[in-house]
Protein backbone atom coordinates (compact mmCIF):
# COMPACT_ATOMS: atom_id res chain seq x y z
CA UNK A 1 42.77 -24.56 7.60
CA UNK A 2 40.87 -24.32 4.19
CA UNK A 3 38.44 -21.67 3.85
CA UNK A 4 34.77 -22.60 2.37
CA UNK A 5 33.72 -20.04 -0.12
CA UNK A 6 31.24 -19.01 0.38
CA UNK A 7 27.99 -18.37 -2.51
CA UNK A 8 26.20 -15.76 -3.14
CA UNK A 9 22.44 -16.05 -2.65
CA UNK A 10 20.24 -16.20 -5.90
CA UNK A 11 17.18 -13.98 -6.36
CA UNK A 12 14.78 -15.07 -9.19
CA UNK A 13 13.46 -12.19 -11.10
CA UNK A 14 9.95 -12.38 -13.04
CA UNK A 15 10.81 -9.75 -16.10
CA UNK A 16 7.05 -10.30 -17.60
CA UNK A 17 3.48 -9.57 -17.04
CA UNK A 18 3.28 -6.34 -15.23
CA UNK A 19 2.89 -2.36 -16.36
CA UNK A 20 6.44 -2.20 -16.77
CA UNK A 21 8.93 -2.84 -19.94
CA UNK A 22 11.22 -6.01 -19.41
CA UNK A 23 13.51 -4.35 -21.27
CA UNK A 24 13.10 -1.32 -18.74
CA UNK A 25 13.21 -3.46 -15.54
CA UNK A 26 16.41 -5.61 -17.01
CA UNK A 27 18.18 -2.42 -17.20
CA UNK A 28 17.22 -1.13 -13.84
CA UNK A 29 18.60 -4.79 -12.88
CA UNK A 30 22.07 -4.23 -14.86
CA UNK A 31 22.26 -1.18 -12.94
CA UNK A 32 21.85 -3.19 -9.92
CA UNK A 33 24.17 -5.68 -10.05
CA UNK A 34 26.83 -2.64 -11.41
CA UNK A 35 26.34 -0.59 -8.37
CA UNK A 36 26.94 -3.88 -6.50
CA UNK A 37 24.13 -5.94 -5.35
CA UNK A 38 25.60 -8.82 -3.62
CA UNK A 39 23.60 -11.87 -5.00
CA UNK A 40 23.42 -13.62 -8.27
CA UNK A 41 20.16 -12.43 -10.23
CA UNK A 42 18.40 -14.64 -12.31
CA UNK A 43 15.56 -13.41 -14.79
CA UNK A 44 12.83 -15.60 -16.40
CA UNK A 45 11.53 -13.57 -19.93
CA UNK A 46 10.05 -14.70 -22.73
CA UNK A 47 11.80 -13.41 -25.05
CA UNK A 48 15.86 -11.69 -25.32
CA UNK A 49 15.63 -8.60 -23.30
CA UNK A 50 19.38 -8.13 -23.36
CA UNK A 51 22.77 -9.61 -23.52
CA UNK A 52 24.86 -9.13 -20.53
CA UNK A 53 22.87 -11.74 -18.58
CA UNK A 54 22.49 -13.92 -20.91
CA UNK A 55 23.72 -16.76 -18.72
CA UNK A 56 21.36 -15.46 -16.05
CA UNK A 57 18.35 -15.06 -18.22
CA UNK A 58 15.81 -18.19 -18.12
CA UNK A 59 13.76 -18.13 -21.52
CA UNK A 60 10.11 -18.81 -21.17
CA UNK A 61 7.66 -19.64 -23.99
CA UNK A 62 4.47 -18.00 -22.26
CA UNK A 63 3.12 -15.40 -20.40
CA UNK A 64 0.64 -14.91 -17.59
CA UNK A 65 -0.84 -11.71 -18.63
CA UNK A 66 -2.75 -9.85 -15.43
CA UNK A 67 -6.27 -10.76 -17.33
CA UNK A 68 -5.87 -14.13 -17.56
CA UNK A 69 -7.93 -16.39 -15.33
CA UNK A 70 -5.55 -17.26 -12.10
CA UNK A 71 -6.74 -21.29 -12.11
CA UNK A 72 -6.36 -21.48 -16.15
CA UNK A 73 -3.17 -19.71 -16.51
CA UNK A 74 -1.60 -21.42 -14.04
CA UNK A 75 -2.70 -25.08 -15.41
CA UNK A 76 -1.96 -24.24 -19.47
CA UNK A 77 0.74 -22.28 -18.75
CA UNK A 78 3.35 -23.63 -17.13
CA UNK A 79 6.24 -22.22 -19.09
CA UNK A 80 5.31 -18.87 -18.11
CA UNK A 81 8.05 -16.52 -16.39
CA UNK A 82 5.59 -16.92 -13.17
CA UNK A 83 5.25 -20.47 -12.98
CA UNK A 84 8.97 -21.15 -14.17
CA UNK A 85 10.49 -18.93 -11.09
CA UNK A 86 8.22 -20.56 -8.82
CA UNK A 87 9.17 -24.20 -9.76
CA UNK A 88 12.86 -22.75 -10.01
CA UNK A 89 12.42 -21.42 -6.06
CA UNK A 90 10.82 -25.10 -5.29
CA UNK A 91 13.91 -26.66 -6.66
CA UNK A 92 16.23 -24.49 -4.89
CA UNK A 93 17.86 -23.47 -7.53
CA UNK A 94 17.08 -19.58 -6.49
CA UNK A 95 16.79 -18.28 -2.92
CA UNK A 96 13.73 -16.12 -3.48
CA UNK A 97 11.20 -14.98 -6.23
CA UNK A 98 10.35 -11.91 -7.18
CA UNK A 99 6.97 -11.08 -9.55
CA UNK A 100 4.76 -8.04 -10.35
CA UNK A 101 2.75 -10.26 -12.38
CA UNK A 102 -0.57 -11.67 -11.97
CA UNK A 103 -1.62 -11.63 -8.02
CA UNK A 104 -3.83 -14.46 -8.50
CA UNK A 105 -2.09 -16.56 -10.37
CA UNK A 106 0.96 -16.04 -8.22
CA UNK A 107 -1.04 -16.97 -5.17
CA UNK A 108 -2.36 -20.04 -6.72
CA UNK A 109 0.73 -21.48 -8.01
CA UNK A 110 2.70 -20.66 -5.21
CA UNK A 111 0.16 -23.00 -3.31
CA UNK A 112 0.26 -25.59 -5.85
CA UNK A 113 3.98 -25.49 -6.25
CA UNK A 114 5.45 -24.65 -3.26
CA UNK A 115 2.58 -25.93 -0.50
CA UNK A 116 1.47 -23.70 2.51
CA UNK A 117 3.55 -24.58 5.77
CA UNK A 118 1.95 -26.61 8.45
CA UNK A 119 -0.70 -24.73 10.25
CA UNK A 120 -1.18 -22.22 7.01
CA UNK A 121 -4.71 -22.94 5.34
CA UNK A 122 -4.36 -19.99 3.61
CA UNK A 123 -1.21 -17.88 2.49
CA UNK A 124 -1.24 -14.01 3.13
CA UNK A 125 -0.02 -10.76 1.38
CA UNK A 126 2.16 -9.08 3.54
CA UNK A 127 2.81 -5.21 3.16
CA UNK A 128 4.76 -2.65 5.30
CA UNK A 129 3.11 0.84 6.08
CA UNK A 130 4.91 3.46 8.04
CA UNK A 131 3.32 4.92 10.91
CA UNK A 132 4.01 7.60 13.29
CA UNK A 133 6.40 5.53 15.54
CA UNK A 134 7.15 2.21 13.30
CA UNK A 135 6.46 0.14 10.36
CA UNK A 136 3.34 -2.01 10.74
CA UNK A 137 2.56 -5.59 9.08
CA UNK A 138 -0.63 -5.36 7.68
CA UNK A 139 -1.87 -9.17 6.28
CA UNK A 140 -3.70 -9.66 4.28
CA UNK A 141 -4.04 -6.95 1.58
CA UNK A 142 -5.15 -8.86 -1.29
CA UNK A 143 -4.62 -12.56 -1.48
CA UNK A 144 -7.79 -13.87 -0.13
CA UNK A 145 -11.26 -11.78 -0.69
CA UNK A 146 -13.00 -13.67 2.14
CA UNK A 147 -11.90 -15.76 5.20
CA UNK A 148 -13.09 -17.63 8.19
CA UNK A 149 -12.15 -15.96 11.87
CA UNK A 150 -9.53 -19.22 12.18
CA UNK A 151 -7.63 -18.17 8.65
CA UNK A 152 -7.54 -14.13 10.59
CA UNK A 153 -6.02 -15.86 13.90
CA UNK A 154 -3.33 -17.59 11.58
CA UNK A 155 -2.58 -14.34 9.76
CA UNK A 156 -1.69 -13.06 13.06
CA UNK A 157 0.52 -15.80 14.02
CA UNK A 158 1.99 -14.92 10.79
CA UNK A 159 2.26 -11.47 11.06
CA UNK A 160 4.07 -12.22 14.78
CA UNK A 161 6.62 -14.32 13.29
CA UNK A 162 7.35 -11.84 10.39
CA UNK A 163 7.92 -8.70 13.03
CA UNK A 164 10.07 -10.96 15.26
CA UNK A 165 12.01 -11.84 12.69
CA UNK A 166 12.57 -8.18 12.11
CA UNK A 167 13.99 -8.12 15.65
CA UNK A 168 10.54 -6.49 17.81
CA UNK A 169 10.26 -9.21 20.52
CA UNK A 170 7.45 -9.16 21.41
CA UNK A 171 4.63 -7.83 18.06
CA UNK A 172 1.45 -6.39 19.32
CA UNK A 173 -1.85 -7.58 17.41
CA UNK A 174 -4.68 -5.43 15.88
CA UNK A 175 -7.61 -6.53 14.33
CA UNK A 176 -9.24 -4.08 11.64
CA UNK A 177 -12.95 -2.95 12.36
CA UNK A 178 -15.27 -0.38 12.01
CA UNK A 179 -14.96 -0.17 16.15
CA UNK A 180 -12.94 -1.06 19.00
CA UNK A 181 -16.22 -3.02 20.79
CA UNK A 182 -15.42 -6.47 20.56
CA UNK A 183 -19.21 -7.12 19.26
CA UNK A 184 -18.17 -4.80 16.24
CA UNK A 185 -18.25 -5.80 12.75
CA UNK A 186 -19.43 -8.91 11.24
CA UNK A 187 -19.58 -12.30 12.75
CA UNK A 188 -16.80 -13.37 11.21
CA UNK A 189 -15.05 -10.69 12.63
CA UNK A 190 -16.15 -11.03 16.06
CA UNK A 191 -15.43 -14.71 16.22
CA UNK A 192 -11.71 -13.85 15.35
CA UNK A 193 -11.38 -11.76 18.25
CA UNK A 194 -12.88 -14.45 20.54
CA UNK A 195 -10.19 -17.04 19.51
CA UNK A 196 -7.35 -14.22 19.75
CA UNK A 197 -8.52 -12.76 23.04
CA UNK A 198 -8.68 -16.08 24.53
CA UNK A 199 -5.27 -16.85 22.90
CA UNK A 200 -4.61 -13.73 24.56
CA UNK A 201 -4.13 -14.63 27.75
CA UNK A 202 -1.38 -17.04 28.15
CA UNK A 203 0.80 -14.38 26.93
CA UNK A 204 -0.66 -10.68 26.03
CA UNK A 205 -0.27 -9.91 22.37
CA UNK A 206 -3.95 -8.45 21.30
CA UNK A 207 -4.75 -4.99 21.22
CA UNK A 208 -8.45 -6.02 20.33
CA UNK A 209 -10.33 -4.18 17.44
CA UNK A 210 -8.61 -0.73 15.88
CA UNK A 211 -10.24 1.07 13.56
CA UNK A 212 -8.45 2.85 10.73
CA UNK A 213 -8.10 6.31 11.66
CA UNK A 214 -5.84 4.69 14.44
CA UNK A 215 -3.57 2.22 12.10
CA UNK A 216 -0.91 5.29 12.04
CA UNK A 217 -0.36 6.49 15.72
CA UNK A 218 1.93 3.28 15.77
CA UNK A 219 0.68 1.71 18.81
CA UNK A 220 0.73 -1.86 17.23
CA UNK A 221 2.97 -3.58 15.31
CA UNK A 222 0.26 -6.27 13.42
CA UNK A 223 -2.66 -5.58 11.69
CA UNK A 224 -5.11 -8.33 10.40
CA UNK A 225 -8.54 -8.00 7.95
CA UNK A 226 -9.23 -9.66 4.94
CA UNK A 227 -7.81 -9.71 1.53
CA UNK A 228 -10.41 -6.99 0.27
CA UNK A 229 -10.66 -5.17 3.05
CA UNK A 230 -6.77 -4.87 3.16
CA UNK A 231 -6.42 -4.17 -0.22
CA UNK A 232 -8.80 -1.31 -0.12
CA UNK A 233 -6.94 0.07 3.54
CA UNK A 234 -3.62 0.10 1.56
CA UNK A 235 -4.65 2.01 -1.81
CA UNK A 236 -6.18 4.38 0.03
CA UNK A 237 -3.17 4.93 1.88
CA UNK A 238 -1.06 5.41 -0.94
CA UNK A 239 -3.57 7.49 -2.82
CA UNK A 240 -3.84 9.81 0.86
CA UNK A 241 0.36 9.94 0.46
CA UNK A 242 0.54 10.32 -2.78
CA UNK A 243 -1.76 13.18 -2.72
CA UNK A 244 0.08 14.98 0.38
CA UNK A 245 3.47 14.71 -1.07
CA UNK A 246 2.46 16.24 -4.50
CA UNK A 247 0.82 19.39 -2.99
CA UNK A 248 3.65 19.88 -0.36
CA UNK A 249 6.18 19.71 -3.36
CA UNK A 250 3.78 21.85 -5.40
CA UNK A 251 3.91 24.66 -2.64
CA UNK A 252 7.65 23.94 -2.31
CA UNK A 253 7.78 22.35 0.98
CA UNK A 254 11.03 20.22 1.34
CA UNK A 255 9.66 16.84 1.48
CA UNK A 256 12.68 14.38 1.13
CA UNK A 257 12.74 12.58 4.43
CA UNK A 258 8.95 12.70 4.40
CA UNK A 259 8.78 11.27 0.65
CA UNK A 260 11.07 8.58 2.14
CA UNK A 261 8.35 6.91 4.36
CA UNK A 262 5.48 7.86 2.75
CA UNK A 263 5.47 7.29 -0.55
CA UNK A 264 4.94 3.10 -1.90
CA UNK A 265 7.81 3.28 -4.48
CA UNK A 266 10.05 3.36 -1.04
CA UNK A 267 8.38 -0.02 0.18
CA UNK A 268 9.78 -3.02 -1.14
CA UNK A 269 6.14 -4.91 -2.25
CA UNK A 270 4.43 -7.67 -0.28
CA UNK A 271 5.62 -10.60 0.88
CA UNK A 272 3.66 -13.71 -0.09
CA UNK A 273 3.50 -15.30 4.02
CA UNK A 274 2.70 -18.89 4.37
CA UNK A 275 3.82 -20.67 1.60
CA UNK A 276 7.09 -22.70 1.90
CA UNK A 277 8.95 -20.25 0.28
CA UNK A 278 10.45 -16.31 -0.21
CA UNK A 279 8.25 -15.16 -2.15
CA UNK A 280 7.86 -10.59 -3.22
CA UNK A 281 5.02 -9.67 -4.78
CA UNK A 282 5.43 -5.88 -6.38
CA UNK A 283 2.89 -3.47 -7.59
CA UNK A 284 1.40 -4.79 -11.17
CA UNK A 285 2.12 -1.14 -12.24
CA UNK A 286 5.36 -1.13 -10.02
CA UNK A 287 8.22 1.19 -11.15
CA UNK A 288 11.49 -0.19 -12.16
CA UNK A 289 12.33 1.78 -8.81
CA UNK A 290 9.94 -0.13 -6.71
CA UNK A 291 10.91 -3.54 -8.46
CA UNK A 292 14.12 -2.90 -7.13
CA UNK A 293 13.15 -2.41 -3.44
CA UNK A 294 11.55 -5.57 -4.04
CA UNK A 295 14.46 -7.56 -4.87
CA UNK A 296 16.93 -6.11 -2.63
CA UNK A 297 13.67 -7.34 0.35
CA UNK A 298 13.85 -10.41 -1.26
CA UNK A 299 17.35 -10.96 -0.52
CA UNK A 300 16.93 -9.02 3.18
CA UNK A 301 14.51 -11.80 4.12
CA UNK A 302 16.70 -14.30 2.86
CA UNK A 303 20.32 -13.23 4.98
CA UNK A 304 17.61 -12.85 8.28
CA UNK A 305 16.58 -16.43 7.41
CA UNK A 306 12.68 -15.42 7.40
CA UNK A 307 11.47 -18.45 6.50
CA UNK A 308 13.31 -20.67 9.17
CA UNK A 309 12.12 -17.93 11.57
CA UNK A 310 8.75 -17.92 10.42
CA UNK A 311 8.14 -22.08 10.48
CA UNK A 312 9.71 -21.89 13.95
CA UNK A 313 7.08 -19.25 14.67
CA UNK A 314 4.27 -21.36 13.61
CA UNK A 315 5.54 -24.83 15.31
């Protein structure tokens, strides 16, 4: 009987518009693929970063720079690296896309390009944080600066779906307040946790309202706010780790397994949830380091079929 080869997954790489040198994330990306990575990469530039891709490297005549206007950028220039790797991904011509670039922009031409799935108004950023007993999904932590209490209830649909596909059966629900009371917070707040309690009891999944003291005792395995709100939770968390870990190391303190799950560079960036695509987004001042968590998530989520998993979720 004839074998069927079988190919390698392709991960599309966005080499422009963040802190970082293309030149130093292509090498971090050589590097990569030398130590073994087992998919095909495939980098969108704007100009020749290198030459031992070269049949892997998409050229691109623009750039989305992280100033530009999301809307504007996105509609003059669609021969950016962004925009390229996005229509690439829609194609299926890559697997999954990878971008430290522009958050708004990415957000907006993801939608435009790739659609939200059914049930999705709104797509999410999705970010891991560690926690005393596991890794919580926090969504959303910076795609969407204000939402109604139906887009929160959908976040945590999506944030279920993500943790189950991550193999915890059944993913326990927070909502972020400033108290546990469900008449906390503001009204959009306190509708949300209406529609999820009530959701709530054909099969338990809400913990109610947890404030942020509590995220880290690891008692759930979801947590849902707002794109500001969320964005604000998570660089203060980094900026509280980052801060620990450089006085321990400063007074000596072996810190290696510690570093490990504290610090962001170990996290592989946020996934873009509820668009019809894999989509990473990284730091805009992301390391070459934390790029490559990125990519090596992108193709994790793409061997556990995260996508299927996550429209089966939603259905």
């Amino acid at each position: 009987m004839e074998l069927r080869k079988t190919v390698p997954h392709r991960i599309g790489i966005d080499l422009m518009g963040c802190d970082a040198a293309p030149e130093d994330l292509y090498r971090a990306i050589l590097q990569l693929i030398q130590d073994g990575f087992p998919a095909q990469i495939v980098c969108f530039a704007s100009y020749e970063v290198g030459g031992e891709l070269n049949n892997s490297i998409i050229k691109c005549s623009q750039v989305i720079q992280m100033d530009d206007d999301p809307l504007v950028a996105v509609r003059r220039k669609k021969d950016s690296s962004l925009c390229q790797g996005l229509q690439y991904l829609k194609e299926k011509k890559i697997d999954a896309f990878v971008s430290a670039g522009n958050t708004g922009a990415l957000l907006f031409a993801a939608k435009t390009t790739l659609k939200t799935l059914k049930g999705i108004d709104r797509p999410a950023l999705l970010a891991l944080l560690p926690t005393k007993k596991k890794e919580v999904a926090v969504l959303d932590v910076g795609a969407n600066l204000s939402l109604k209490p139906d887009h929160l209830v959908q976040f945590a649909q999506m944030g279920i779906a993500y943790q189950k596909s991550r193999g915890i059966e059944n993913p326990i629900v927070g909502l972020l307040n400033i108290g546990i009371e469900a008449k906390k917070g503001t009204p959009q707040l306190q509708e949300a946790y209406l529609k999820l309690d009530a959701m709530n009891r054909d099969q338990p999944f809400f913990a109610g309202n947890i404030e942020g003291k509590d995220v880290f005792h690891g008692n759930i395995d979801v947590l849902v706010t707002d794109g500001f709100t969320g964005n604000v939770f998570l660089k203060t968390a980094e900026g509280i780790a980052a801060f620990i870990l450089e006085e321990l190391s400063r007074n000596k303190y072996e810190i290696s397994g510690l570093r490990s799950r504290m610090h962001y560079a170990e996290y592989p960036g946020a996934i873009l949830c509820g668009v019809n695509g894999v989509v990473v987004k990284c730091h805009g001042d992301s390391s070459s380091e934390t790029f490559i968590h990125g990519i090596k998530n992108a193709l994790r989520l793409v061997e556990h079929g995260f996508l299927e998993k996550i429209k089966n979720q939603l259905n």
